[in-house]
N, C-alpha and C. Protein backbone atom coordinates (compact mmCIF):
# COMPACT_ATOMS: atom_id res chain seq x y z
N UNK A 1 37.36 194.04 204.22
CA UNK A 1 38.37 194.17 203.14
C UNK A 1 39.73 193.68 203.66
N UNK A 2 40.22 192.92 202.77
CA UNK A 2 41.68 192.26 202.99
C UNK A 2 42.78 192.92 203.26
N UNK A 3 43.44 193.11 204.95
CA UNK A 3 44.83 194.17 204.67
C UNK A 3 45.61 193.29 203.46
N UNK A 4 46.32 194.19 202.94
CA UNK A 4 47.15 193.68 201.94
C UNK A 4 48.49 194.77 202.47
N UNK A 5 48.81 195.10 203.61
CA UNK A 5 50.16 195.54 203.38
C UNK A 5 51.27 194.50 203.89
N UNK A 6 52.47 194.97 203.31
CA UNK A 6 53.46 194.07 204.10
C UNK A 6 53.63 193.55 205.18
N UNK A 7 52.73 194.28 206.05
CA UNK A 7 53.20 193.44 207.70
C UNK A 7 52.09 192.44 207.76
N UNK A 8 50.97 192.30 206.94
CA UNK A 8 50.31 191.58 206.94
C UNK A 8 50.47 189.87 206.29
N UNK A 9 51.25 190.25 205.13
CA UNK A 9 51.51 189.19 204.33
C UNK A 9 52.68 187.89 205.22
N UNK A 10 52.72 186.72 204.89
CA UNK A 10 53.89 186.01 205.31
C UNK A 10 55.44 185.99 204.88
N UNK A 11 56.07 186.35 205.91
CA UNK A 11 57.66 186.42 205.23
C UNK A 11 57.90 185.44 204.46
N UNK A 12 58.72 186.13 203.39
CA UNK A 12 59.47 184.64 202.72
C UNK A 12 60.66 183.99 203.18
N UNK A 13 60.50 182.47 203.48
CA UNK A 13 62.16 182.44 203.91
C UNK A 13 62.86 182.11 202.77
N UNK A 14 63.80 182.85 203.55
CA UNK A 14 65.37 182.61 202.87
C UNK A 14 65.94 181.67 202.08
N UNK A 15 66.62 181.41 201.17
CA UNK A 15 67.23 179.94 200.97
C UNK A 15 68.33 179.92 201.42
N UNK A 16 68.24 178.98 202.11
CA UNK A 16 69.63 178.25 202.92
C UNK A 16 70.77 178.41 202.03
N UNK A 17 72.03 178.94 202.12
CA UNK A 17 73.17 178.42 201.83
C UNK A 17 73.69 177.18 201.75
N UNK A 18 74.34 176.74 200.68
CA UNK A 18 74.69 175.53 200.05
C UNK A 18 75.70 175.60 200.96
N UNK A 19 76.92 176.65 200.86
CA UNK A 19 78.08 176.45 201.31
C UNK A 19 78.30 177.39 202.32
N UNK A 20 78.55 176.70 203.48
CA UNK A 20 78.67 178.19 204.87
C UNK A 20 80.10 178.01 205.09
N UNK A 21 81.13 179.09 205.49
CA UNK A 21 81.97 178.85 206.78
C UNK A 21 81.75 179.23 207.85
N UNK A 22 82.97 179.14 208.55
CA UNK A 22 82.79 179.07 209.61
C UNK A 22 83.30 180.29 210.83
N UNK A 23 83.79 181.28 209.81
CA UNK A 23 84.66 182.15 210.71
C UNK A 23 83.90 183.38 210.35
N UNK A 24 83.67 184.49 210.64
CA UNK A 24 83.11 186.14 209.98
C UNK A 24 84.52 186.67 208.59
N UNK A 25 85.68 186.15 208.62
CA UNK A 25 86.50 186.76 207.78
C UNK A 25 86.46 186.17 206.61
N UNK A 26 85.69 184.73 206.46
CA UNK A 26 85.48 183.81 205.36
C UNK A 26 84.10 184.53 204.85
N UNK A 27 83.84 185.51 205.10
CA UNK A 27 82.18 185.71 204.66
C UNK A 27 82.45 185.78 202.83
N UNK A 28 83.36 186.63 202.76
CA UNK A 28 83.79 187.11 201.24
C UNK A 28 83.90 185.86 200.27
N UNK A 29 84.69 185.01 200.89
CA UNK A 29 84.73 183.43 200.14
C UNK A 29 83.36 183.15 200.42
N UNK A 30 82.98 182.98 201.35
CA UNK A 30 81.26 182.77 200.84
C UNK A 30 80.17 183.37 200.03
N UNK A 31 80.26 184.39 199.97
CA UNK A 31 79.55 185.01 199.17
C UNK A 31 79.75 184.57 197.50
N UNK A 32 81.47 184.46 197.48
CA UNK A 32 81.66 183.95 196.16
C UNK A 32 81.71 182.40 195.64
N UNK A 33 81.47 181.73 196.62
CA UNK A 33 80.85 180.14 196.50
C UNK A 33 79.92 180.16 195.87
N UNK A 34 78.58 180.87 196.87
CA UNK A 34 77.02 181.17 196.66
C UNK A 34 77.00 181.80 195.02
N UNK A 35 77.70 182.81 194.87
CA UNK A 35 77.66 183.35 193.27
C UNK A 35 78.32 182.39 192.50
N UNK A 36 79.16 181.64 192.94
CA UNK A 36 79.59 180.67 191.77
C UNK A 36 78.19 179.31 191.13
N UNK A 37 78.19 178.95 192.16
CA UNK A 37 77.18 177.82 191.85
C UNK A 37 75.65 178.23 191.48
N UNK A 38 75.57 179.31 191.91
CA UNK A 38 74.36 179.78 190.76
C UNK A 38 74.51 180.43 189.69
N UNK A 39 75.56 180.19 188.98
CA UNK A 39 76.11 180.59 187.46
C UNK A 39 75.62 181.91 187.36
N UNK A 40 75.77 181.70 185.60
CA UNK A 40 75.23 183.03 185.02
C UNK A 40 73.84 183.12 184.81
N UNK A 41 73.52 184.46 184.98
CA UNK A 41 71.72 184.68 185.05
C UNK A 41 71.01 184.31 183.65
N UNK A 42 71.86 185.23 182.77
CA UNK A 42 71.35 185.36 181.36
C UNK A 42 72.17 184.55 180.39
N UNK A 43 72.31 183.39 180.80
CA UNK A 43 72.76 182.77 179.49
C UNK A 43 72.19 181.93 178.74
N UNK A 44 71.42 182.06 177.34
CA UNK A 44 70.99 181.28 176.80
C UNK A 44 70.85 180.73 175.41
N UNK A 45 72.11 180.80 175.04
CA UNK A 45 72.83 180.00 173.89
C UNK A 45 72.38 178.95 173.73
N UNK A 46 72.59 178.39 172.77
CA UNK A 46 72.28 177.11 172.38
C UNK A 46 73.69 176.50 172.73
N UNK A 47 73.74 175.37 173.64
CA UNK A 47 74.65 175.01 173.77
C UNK A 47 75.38 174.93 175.07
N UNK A 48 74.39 175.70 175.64
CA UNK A 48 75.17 176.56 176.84
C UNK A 48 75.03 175.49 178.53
N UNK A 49 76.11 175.59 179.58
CA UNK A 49 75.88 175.02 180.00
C UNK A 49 74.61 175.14 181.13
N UNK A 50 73.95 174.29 181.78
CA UNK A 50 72.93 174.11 182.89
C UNK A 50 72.66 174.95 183.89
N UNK A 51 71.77 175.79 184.27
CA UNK A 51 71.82 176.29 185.19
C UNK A 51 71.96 175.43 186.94
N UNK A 52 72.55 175.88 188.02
CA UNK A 52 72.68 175.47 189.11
C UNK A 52 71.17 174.84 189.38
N UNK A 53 70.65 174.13 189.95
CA UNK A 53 69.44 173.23 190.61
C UNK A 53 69.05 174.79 191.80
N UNK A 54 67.80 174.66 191.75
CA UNK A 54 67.32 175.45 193.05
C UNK A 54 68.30 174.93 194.62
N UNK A 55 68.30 173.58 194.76
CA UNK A 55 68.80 173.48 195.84
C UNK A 55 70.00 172.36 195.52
N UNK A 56 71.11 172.19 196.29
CA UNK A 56 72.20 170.89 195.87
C UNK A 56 72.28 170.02 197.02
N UNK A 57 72.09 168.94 196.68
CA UNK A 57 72.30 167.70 197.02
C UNK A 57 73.95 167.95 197.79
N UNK A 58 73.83 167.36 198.92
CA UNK A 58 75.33 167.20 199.85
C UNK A 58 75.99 166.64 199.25
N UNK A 59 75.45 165.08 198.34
CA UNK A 59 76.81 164.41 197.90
C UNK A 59 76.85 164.65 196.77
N UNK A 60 76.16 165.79 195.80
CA UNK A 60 76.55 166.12 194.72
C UNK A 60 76.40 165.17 193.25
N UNK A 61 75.45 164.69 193.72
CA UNK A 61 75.14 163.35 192.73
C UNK A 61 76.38 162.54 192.18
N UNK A 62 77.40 162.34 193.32
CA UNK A 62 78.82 162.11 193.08
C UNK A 62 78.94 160.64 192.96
N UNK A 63 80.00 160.09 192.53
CA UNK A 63 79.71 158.74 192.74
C UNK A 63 80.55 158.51 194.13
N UNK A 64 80.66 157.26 194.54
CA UNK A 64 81.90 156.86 195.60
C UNK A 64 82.95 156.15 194.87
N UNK A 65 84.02 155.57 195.46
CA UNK A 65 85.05 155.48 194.60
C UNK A 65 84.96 153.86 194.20
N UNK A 66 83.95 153.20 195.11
CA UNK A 66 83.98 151.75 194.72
C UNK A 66 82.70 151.80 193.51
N UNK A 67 82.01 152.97 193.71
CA UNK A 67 81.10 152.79 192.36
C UNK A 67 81.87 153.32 191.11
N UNK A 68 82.20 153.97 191.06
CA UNK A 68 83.20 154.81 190.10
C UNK A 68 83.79 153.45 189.27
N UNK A 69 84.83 152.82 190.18
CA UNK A 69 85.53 152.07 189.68
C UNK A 69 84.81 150.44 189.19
N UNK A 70 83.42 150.31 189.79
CA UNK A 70 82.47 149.70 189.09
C UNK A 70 81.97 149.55 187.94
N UNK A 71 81.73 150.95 187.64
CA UNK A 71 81.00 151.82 186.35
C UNK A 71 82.03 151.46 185.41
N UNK A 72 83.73 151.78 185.83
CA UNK A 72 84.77 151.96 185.05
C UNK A 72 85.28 150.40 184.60
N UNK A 73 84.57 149.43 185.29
CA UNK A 73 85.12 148.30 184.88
C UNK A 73 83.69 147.59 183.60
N UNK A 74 82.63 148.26 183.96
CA UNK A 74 81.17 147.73 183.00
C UNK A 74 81.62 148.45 181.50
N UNK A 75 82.24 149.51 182.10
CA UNK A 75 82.07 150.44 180.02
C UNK A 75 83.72 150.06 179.88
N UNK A 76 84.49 149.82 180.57
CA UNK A 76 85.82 149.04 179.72
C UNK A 76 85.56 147.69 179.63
N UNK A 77 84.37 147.14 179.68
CA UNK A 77 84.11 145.39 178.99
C UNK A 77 83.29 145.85 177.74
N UNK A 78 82.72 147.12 177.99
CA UNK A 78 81.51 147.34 176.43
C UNK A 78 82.42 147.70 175.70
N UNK A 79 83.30 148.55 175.94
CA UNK A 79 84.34 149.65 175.07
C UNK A 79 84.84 148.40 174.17
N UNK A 80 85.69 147.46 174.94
CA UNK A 80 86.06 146.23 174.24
C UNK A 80 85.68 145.78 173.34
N UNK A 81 84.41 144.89 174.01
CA UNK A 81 83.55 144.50 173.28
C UNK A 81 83.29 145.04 171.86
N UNK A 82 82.54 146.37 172.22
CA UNK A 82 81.90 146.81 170.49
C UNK A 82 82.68 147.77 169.77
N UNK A 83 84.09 147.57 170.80
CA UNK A 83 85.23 148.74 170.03
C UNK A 83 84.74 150.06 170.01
N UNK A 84 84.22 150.35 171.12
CA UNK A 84 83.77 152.03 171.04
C UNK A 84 84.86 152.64 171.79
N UNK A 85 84.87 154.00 172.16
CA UNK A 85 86.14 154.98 172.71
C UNK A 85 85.44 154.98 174.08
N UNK A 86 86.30 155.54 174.73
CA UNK A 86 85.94 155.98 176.26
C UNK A 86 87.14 156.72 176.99
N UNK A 87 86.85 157.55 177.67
CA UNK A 87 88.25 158.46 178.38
C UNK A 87 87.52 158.45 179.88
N UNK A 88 89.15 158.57 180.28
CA UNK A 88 89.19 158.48 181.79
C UNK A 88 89.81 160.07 181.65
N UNK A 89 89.31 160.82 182.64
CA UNK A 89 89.53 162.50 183.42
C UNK A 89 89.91 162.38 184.54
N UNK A 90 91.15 162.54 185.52
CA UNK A 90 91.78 163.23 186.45
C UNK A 90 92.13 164.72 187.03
N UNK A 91 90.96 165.33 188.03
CA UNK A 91 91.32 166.11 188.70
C UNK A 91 91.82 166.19 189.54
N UNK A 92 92.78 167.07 189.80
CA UNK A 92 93.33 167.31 190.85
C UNK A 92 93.81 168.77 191.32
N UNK A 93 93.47 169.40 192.72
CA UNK A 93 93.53 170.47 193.24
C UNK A 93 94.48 171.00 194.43
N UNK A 94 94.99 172.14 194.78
CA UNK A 94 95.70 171.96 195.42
C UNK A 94 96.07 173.33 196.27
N UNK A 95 96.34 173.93 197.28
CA UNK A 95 96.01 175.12 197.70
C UNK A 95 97.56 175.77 197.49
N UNK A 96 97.53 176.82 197.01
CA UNK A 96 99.23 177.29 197.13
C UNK A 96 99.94 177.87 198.25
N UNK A 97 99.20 178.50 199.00
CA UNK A 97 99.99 178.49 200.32
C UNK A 97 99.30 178.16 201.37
N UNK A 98 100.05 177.81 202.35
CA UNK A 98 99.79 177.19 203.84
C UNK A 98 98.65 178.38 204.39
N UNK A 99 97.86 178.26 205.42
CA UNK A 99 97.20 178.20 206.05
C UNK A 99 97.66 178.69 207.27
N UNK A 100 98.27 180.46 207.98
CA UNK A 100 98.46 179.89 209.31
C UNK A 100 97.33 180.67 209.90
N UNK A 101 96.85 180.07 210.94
CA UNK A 101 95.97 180.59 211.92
C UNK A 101 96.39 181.17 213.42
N UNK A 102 97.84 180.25 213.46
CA UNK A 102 98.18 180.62 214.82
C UNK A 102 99.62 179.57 214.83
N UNK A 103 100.27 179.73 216.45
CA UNK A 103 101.69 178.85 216.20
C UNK A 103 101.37 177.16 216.35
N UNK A 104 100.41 177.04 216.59
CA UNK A 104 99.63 175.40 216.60
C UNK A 104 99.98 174.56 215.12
N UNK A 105 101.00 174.04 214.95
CA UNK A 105 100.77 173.30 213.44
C UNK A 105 99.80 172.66 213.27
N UNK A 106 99.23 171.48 214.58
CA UNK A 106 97.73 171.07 214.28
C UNK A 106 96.48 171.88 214.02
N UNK A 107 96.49 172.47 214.43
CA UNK A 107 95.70 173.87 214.19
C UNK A 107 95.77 174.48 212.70
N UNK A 108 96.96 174.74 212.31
CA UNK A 108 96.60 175.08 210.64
C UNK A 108 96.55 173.89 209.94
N UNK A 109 97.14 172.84 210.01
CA UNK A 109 96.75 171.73 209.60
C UNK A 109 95.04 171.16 209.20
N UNK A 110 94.69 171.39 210.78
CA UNK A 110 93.30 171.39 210.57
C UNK A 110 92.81 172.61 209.34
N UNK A 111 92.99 173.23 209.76
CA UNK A 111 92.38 174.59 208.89
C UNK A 111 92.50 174.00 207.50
N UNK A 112 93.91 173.74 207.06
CA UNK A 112 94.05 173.17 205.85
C UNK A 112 93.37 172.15 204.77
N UNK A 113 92.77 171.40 206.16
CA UNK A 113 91.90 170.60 205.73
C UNK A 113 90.30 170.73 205.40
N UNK A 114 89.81 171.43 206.32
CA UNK A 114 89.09 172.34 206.14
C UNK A 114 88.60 173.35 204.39
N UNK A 115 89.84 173.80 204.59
CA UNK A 115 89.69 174.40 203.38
C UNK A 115 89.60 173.69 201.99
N UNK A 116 90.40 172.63 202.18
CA UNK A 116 90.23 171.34 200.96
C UNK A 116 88.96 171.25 200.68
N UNK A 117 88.35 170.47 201.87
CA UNK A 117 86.75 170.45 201.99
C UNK A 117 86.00 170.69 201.38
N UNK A 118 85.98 172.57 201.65
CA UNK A 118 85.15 173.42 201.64
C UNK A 118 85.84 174.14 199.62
N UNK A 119 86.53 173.53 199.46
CA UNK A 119 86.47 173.78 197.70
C UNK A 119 86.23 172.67 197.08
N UNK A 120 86.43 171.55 197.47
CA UNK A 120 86.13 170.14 197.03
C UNK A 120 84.37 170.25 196.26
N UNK A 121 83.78 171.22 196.80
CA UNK A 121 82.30 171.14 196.83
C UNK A 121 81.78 172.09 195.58
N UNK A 122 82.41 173.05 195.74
CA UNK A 122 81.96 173.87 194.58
C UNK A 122 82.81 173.34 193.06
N UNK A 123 83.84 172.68 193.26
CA UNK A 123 84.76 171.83 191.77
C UNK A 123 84.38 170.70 191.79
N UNK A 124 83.78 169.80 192.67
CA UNK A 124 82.75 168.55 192.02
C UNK A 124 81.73 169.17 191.60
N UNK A 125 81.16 170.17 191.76
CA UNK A 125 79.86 170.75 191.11
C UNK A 125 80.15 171.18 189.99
N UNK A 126 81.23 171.88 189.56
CA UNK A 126 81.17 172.24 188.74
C UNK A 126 81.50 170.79 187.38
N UNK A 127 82.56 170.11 187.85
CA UNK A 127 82.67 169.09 187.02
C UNK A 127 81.49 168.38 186.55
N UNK A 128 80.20 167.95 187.69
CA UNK A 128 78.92 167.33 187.40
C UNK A 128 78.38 168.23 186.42
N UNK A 129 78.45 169.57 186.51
CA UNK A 129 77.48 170.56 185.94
C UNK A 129 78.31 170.27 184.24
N UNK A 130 79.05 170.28 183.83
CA UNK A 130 79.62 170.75 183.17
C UNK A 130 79.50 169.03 181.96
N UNK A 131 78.86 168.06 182.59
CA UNK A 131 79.52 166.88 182.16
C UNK A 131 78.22 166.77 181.61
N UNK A 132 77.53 165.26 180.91
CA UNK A 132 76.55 164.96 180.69
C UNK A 132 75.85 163.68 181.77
N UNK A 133 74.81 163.52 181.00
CA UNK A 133 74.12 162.82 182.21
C UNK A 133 74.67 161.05 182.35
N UNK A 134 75.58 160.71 181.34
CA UNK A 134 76.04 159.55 181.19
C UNK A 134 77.39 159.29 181.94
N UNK A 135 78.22 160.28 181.82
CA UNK A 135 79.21 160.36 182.45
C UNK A 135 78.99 160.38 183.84
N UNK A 136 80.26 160.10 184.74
CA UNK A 136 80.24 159.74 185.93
C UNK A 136 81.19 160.24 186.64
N UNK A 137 81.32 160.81 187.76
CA UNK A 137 82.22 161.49 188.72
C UNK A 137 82.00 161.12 190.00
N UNK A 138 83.58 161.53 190.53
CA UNK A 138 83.45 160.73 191.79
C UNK A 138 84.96 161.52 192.77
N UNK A 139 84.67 161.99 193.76
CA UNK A 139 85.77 162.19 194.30
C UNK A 139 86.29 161.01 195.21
N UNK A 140 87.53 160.79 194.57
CA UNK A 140 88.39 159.52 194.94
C UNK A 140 89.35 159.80 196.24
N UNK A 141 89.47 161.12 196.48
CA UNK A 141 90.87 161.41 197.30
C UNK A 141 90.04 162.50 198.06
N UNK A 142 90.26 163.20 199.26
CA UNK A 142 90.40 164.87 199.26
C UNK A 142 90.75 165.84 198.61
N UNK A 143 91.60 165.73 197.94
CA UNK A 143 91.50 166.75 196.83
C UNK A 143 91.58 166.30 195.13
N UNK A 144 91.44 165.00 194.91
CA UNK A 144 91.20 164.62 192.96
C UNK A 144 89.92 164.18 193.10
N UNK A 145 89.53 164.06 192.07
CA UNK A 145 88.20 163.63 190.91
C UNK A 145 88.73 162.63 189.86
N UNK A 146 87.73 161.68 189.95
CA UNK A 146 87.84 160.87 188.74
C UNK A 146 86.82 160.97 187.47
N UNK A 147 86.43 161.37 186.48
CA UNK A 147 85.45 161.52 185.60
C UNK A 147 85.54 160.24 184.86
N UNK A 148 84.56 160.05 184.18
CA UNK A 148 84.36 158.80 183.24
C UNK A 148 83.75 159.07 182.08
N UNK A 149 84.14 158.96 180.63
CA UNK A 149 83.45 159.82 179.71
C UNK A 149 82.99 158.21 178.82
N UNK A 150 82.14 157.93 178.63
CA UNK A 150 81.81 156.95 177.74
C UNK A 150 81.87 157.88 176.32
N UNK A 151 81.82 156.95 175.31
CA UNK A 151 81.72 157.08 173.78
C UNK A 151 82.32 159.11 173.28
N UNK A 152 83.78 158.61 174.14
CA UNK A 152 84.23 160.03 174.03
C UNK A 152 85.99 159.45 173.62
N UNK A 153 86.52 160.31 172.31
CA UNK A 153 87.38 160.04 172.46
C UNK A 153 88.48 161.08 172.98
N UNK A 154 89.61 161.25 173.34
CA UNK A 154 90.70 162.12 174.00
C UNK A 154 90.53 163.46 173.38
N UNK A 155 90.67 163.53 171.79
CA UNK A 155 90.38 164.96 171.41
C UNK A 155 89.04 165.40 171.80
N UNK A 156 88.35 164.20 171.60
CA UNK A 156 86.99 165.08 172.18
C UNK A 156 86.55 165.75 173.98
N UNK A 157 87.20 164.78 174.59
CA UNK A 157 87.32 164.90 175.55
C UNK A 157 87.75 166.47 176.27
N UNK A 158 88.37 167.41 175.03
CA UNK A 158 89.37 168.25 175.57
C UNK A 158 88.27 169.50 175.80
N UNK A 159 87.05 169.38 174.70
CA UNK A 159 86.28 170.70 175.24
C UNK A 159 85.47 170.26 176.44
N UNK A 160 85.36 169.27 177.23
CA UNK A 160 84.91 168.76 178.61
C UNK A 160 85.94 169.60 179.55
N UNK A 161 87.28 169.04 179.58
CA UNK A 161 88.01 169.50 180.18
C UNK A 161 88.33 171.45 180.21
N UNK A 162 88.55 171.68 178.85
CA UNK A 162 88.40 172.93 178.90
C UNK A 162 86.91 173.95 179.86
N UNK A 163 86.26 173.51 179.70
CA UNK A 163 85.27 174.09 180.14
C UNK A 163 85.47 174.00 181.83
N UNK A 164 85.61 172.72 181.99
CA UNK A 164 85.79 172.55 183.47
C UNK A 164 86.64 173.85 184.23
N UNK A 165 88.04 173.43 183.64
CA UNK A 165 89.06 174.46 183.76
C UNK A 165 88.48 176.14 183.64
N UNK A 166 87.95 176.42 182.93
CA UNK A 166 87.41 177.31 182.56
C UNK A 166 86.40 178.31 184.29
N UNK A 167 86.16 177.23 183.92
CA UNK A 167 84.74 177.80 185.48
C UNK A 167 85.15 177.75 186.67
N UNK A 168 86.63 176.73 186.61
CA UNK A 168 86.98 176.71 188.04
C UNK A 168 87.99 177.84 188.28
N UNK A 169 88.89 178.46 187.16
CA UNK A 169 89.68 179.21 187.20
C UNK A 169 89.19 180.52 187.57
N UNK A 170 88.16 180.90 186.59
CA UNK A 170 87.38 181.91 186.49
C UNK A 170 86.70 182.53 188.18
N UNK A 171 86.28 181.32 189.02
CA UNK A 171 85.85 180.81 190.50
C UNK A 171 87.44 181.45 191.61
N UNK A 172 88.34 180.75 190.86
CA UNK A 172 89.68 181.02 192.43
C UNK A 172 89.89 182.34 191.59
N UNK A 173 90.10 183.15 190.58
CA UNK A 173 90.21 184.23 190.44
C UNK A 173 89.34 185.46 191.02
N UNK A 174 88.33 185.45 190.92
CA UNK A 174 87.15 186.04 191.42
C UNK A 174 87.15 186.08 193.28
N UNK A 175 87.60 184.82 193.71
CA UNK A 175 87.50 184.42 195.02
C UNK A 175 88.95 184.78 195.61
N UNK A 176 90.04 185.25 194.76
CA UNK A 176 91.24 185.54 195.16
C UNK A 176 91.37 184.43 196.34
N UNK A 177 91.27 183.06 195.56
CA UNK A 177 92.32 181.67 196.18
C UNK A 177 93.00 181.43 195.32
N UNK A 178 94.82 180.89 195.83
CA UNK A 178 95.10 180.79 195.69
C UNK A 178 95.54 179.08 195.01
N UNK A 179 94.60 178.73 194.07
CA UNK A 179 94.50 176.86 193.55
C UNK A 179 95.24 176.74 192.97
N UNK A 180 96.13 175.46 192.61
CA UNK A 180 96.53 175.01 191.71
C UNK A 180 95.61 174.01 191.29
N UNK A 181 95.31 173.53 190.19
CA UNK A 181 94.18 172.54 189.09
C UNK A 181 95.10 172.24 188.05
N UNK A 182 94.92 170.56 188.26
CA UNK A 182 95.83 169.98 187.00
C UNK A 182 94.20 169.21 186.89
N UNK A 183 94.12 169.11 185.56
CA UNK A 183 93.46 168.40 184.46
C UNK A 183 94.12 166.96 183.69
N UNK A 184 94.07 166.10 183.56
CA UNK A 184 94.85 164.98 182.93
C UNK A 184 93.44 164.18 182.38
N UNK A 185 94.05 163.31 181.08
CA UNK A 185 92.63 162.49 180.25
C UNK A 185 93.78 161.64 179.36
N UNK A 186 92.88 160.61 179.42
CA UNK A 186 93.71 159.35 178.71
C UNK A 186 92.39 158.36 178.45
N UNK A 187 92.29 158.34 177.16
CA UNK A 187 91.44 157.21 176.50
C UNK A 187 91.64 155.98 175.72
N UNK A 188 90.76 154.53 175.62
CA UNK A 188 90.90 153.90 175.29
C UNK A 188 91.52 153.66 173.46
N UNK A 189 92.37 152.82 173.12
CA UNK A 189 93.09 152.77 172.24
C UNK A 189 93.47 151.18 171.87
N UNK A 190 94.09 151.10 170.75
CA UNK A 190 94.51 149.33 170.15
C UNK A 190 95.43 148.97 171.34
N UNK A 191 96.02 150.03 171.64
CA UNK A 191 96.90 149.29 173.25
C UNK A 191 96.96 149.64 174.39
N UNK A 192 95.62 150.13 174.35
CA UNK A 192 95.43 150.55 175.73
C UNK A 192 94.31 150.53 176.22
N UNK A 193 93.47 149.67 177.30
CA UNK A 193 92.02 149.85 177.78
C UNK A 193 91.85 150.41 178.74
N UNK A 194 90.48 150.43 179.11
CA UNK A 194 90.06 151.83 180.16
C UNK A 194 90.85 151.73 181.33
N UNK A 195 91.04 150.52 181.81
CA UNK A 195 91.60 150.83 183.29
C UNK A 195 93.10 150.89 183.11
N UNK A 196 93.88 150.86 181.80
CA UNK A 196 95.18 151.19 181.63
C UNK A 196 94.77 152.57 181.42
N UNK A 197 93.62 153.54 180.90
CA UNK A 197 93.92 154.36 180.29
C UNK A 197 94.15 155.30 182.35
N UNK A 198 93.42 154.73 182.76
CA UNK A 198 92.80 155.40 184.69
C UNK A 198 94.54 155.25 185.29
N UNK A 199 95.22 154.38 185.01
CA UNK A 199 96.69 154.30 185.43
C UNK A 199 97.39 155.55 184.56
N UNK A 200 97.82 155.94 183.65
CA UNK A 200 98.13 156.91 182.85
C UNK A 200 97.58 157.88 183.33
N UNK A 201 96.43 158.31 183.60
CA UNK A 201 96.19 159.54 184.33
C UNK A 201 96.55 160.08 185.61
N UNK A 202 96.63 158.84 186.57
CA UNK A 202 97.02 159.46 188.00
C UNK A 202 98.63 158.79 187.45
N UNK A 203 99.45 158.30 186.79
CA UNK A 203 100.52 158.35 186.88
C UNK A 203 101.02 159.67 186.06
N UNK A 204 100.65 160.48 185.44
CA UNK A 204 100.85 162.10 184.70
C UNK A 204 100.47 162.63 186.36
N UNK A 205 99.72 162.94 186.99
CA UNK A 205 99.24 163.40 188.12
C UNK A 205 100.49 163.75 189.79
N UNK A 206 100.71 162.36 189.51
CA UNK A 206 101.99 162.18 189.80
C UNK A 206 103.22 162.54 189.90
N UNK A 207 103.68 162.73 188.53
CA UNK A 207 104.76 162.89 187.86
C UNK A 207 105.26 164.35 188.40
């Protein structure tokens, strides 16, 4: 007869953490990474957004910035062309206070960077999660995002953005970080095409 008790059976392993740090005092920010990116348990609205993937991809099904701006030059020749809409999305993130670890400025510096990093990962996720499968993202900088919304126009664009905002705020609140998140969107128009609309956004960004 088959033991069947627990010491008999095979452990299950674990699933790896998406997002680790690196220190024992960061455990708390980790924990709330790990709960962020596996959303909510019970949500199932019509409408509602995607649950997290069992496991995530490192580069986040992200684009790079020479594909990005590839993509962004193929749908501003279609946009033209068949006169359809399209919006360009600018994120951008930003930590509110410094970082000290010790009297080393390279040292919190580093840290600083670090920490960019290590949020860069859970707000491209959320932007991918949040977008459709046509649209395109791409982190351009260390801390912005470029989104690409085909056959979207600016008002429409705004419940994309809202939502974004939404999950990431909801994320540094919960995680007691301290982010700043600017959002910016500018779409194609009679005087304005896609890659004028991509100048208008990081020039608001800017500003």
């Amino acid at each position: 007869m088959p033991d069947d008790t627990p010491a008999s059976q095979p452990a299950r392993s674990r699933r790896p953490r998406r997002f680790v740090v690196r220190h024992a005092d960061d455990q708390r920010v980790t924990d709330k990474i790990e709960e962020f990116l596996s959303g909510p348990r019970t949500r199932h609205r019509t409408g509602a957004r995607r649950a997290a993937p069992a496991t995530l991809r490192t580069d986040l099904s992200l684009d790079t910035r020479t594909d990005f701006l590839a993509a962004l030059q193929r749908e501003a020749a279609r946009a033209e062309r068949y006169s359809r809409p399209a919006t360009v999305v600018a994120v951008e993130f930003a930590l509110d206070e410094p970082t000290r670890i010790g009297p080393s400025a390279h040292a919190a510096r580093r840290n600083r960077i670090e920490q960019v990093d290590r949020l860069a990962g859970p707000i491209g996720y959320t932007l991918r999660r949040e977008a459709r499968e046509s649209d395109r993202i791409a982190r351009v900088a260390p801390s912005r995002f470029h989104v690409l919304l085909p056959e979207t126009t600016e008002a429409d664009a705004r419940g994309y953005v809202e939502r974004a905002r939404h999950a990431c705020e909801v994320w540094f609140a919960g995680a007691a970080i301290p982010v700043r998140l600017r959002i910016e969107a500018a779409s194609t128009g009679r005087d304005r095409t896609l890659t004028e609309a991509l100048a208008v956004v990081e020039e608001r960004l800017s500003a």
